[in-house]
Protein backbone atom coordinates (compact mmCIF):
# COMPACT_ATOMS: atom_id res chain seq x y z
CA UNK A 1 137.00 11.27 -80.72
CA UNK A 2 136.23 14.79 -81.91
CA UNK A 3 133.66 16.29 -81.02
CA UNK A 4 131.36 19.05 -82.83
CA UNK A 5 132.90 22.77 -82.04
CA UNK A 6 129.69 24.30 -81.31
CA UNK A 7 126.51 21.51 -81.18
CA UNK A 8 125.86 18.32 -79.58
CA UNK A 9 127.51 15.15 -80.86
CA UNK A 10 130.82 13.80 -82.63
CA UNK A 11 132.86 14.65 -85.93
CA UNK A 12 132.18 11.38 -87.80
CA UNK A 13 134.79 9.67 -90.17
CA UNK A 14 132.41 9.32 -93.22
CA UNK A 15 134.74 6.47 -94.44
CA UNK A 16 133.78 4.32 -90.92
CA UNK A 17 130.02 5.26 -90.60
CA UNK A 18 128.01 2.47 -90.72
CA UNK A 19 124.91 0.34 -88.93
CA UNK A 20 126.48 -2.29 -86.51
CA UNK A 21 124.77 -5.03 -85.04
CA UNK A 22 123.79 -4.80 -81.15
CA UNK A 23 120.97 -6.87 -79.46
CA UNK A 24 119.86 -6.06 -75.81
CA UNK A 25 118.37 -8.92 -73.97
CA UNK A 26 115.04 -10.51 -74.11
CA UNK A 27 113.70 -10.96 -70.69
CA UNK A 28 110.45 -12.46 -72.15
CA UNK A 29 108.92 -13.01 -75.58
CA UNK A 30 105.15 -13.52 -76.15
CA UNK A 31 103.90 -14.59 -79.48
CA UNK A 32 101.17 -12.88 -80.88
CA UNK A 33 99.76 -13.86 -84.27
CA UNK A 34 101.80 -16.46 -86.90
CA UNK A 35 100.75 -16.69 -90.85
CA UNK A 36 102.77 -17.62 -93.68
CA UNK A 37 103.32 -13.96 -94.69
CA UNK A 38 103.75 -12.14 -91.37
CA UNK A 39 104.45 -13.09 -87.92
CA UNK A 40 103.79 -10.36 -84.19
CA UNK A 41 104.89 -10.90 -81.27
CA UNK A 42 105.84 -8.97 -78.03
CA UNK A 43 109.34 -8.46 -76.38
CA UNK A 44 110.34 -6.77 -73.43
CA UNK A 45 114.34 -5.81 -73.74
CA UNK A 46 116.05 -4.99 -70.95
CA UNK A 47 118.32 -1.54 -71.60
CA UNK A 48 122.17 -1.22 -70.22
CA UNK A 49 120.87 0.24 -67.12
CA UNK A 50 118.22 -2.93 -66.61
CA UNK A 51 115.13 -1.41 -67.11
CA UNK A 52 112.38 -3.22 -69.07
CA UNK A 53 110.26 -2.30 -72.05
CA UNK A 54 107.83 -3.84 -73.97
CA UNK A 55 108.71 -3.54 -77.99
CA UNK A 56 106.56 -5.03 -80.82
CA UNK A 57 108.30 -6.81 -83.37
CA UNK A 58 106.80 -7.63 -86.72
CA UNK A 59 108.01 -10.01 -88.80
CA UNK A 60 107.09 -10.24 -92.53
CA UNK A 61 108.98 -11.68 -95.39
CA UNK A 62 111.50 -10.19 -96.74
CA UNK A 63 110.96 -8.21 -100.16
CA UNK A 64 112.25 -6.74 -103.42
CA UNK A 65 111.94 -3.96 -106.02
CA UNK A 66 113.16 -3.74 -109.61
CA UNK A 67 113.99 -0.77 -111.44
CA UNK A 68 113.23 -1.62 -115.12
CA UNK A 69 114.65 0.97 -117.67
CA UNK A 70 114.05 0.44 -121.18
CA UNK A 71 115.99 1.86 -123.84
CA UNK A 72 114.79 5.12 -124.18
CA UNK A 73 115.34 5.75 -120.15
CA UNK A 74 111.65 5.03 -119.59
CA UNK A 75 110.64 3.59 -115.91
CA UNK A 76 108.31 0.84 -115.49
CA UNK A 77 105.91 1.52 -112.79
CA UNK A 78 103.01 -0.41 -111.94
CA UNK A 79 99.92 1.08 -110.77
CA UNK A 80 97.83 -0.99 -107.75
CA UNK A 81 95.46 -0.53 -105.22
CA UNK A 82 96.66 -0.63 -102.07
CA UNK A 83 93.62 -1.45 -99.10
CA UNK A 84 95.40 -0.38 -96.17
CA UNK A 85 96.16 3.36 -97.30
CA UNK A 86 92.94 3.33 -99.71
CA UNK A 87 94.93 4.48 -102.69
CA UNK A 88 96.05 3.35 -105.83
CA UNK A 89 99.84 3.88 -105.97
CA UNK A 90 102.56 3.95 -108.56
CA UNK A 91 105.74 1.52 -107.72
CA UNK A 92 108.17 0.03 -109.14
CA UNK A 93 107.68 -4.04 -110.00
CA UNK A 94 108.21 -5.57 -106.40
CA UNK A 95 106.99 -8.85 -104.26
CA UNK A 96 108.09 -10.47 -100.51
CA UNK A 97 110.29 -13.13 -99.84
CA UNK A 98 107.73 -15.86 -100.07
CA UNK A 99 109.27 -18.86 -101.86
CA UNK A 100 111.29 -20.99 -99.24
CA UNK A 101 115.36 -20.96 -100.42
CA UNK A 102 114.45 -18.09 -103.46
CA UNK A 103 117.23 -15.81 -103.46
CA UNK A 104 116.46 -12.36 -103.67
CA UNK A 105 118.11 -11.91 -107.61
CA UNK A 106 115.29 -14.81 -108.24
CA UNK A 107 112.29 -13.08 -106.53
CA UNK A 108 113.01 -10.36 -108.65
CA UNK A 109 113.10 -11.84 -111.84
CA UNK A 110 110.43 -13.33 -111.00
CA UNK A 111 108.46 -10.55 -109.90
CA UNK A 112 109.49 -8.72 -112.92
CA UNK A 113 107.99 -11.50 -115.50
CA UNK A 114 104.85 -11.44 -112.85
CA UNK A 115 103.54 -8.02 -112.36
CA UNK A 116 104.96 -6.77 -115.54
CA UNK A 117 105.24 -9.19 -118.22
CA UNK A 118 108.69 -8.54 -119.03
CA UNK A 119 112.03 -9.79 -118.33
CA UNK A 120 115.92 -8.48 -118.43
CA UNK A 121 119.26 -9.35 -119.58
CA UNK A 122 121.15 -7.15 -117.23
CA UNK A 123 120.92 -6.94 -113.32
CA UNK A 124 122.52 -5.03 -110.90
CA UNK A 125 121.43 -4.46 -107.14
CA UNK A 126 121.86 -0.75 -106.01
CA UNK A 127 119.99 -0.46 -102.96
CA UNK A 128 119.45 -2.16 -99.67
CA UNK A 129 117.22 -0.53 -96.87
CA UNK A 130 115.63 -1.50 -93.61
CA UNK A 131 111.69 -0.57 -94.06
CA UNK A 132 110.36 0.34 -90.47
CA UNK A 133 113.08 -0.91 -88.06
CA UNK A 134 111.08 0.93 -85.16
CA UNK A 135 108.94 -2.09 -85.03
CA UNK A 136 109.57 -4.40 -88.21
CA UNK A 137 112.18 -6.77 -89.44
CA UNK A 138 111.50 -6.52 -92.50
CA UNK A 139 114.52 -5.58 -95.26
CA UNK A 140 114.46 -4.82 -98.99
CA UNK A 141 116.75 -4.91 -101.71
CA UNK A 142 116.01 -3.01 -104.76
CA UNK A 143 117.65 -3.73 -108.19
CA UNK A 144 118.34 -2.42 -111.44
CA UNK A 145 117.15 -4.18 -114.97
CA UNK A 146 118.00 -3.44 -118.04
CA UNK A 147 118.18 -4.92 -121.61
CA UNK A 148 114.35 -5.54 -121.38
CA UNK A 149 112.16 -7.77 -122.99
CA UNK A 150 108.81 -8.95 -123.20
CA UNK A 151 107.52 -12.27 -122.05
CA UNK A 152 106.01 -14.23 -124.76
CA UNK A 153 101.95 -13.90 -124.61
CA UNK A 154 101.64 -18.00 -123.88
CA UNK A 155 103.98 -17.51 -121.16
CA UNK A 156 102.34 -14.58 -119.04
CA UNK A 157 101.24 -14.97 -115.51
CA UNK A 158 97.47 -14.83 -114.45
CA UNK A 159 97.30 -12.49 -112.19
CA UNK A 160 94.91 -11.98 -109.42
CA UNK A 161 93.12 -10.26 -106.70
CA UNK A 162 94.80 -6.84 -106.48
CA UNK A 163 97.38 -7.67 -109.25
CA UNK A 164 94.73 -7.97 -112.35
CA UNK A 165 93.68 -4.85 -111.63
CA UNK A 166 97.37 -3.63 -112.20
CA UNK A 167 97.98 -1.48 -114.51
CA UNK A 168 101.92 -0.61 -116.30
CA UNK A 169 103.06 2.36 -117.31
CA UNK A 170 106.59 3.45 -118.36
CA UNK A 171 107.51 7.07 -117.24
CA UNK A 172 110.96 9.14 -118.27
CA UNK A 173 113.80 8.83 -115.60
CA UNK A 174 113.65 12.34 -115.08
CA UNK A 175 109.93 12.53 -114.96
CA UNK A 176 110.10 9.72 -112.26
CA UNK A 177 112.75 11.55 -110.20
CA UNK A 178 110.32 15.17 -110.38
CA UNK A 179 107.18 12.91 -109.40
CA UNK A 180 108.80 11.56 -106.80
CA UNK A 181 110.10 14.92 -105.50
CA UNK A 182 106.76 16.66 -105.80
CA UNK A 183 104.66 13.53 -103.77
CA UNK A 184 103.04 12.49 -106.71
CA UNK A 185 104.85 9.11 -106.46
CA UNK A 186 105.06 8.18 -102.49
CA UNK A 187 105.65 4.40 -102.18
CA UNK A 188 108.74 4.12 -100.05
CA UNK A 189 110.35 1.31 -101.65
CA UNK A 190 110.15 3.19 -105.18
CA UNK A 191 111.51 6.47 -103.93
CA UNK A 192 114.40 5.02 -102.66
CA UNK A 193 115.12 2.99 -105.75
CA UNK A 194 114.57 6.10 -107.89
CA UNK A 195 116.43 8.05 -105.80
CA UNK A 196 119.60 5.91 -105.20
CA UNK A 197 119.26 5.36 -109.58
CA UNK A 198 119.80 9.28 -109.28
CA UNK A 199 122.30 9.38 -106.95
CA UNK A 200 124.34 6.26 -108.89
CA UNK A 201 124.23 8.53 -112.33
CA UNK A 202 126.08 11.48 -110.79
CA UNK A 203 128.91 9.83 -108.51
């Protein structure tokens, strides 16, 4: 162990850093609400020195984003209104965990061919992120598609609610990355996909 010459805290190994799992007992658990999409409930953990605190824990499905480039490095991005913040919001293709046994690389095709009316040859998954561990379970996975194509008119989804008011629109990579760096673009899922896209082109 090294520790920092002059501040708080340790020298790390940035070869070794990584989350590890832990999990501090549950003296009690106390369901809350239960739906098909989302689940609450209330724990009290006990720390290592035995005191007790209550913690909510929310548990959605999981979810996914795509990052469709086309061939002229163009970025689809959908454009939705989103109830809870009162905004409509540009974001890459994306949907929850919802089909029982659906693998995440399904979920997004699927999502893809859903929101967007378009499908890919060529996947690759380049991100994986934890959206509010303070109080949710909930993980995403973002991933790449390229080699695009359109879905066939006869074969497009009818969407609804929220989602046929949707609107596409397909945005230069660079342009994405500046929108996304000026909070023009603020959806958390699709700044961390454009960013780690970034990131990935300069290693």
């Amino acid at each position: 162990m090294t520790m920092h010459p002059r501040l708080p805290g340790e020298l790390a190994d940035p070869g070794s850093l990584r989350d590890s799992d832990q999990s501090w007992p549950v003296s009690s658990s106390d369901s809350k609400y239960e739906s098909p999409y989302v689940s609450l409930r209330i724990d009290t953990i006990v720390d290592p020195s035995g005191g007790e605190h209550a913690r909510a824990v929310v548990q959605p499905n999981g979810a996914i984003g795509v990052l469709a480039i086309d061939e002229h490095d163009r970025v689809l991005l959908v454009e939705q209104y989103r109830h809870p913040v009162g905004r409509r919001l540009f974001e890459l293709p994306a949907g929850t965990l919802d089909v029982p046994g659906e693998l995440p690389l399904d979920a997004a095709v699927r999502e893809l061919a859903e929101e967007a009316d378009v499908v890919a040859e060529q996947w690759e998954s380049i991100l994986h992120l934890l959206a509010t561990p303070g109080y949710s379970t909930e993980g995403w996975e973002v991933f790449q598609a390229t080699d695009l194509s359109a879905v066939p008119h006869a074969d497009r989804t009818q969407r609804e609610a929220e989602e046929a008011d949707m609107a596409q629109w397909w945005l230069p990579f660079d342009d994405a990355v500046a929108a996304v760096l000026s909070g023009r673009i603020t959806d958390s899922l699709t700044v961390a996909g454009i960013l780690a896209a970034q990131v990935l082109r300069t290693r």
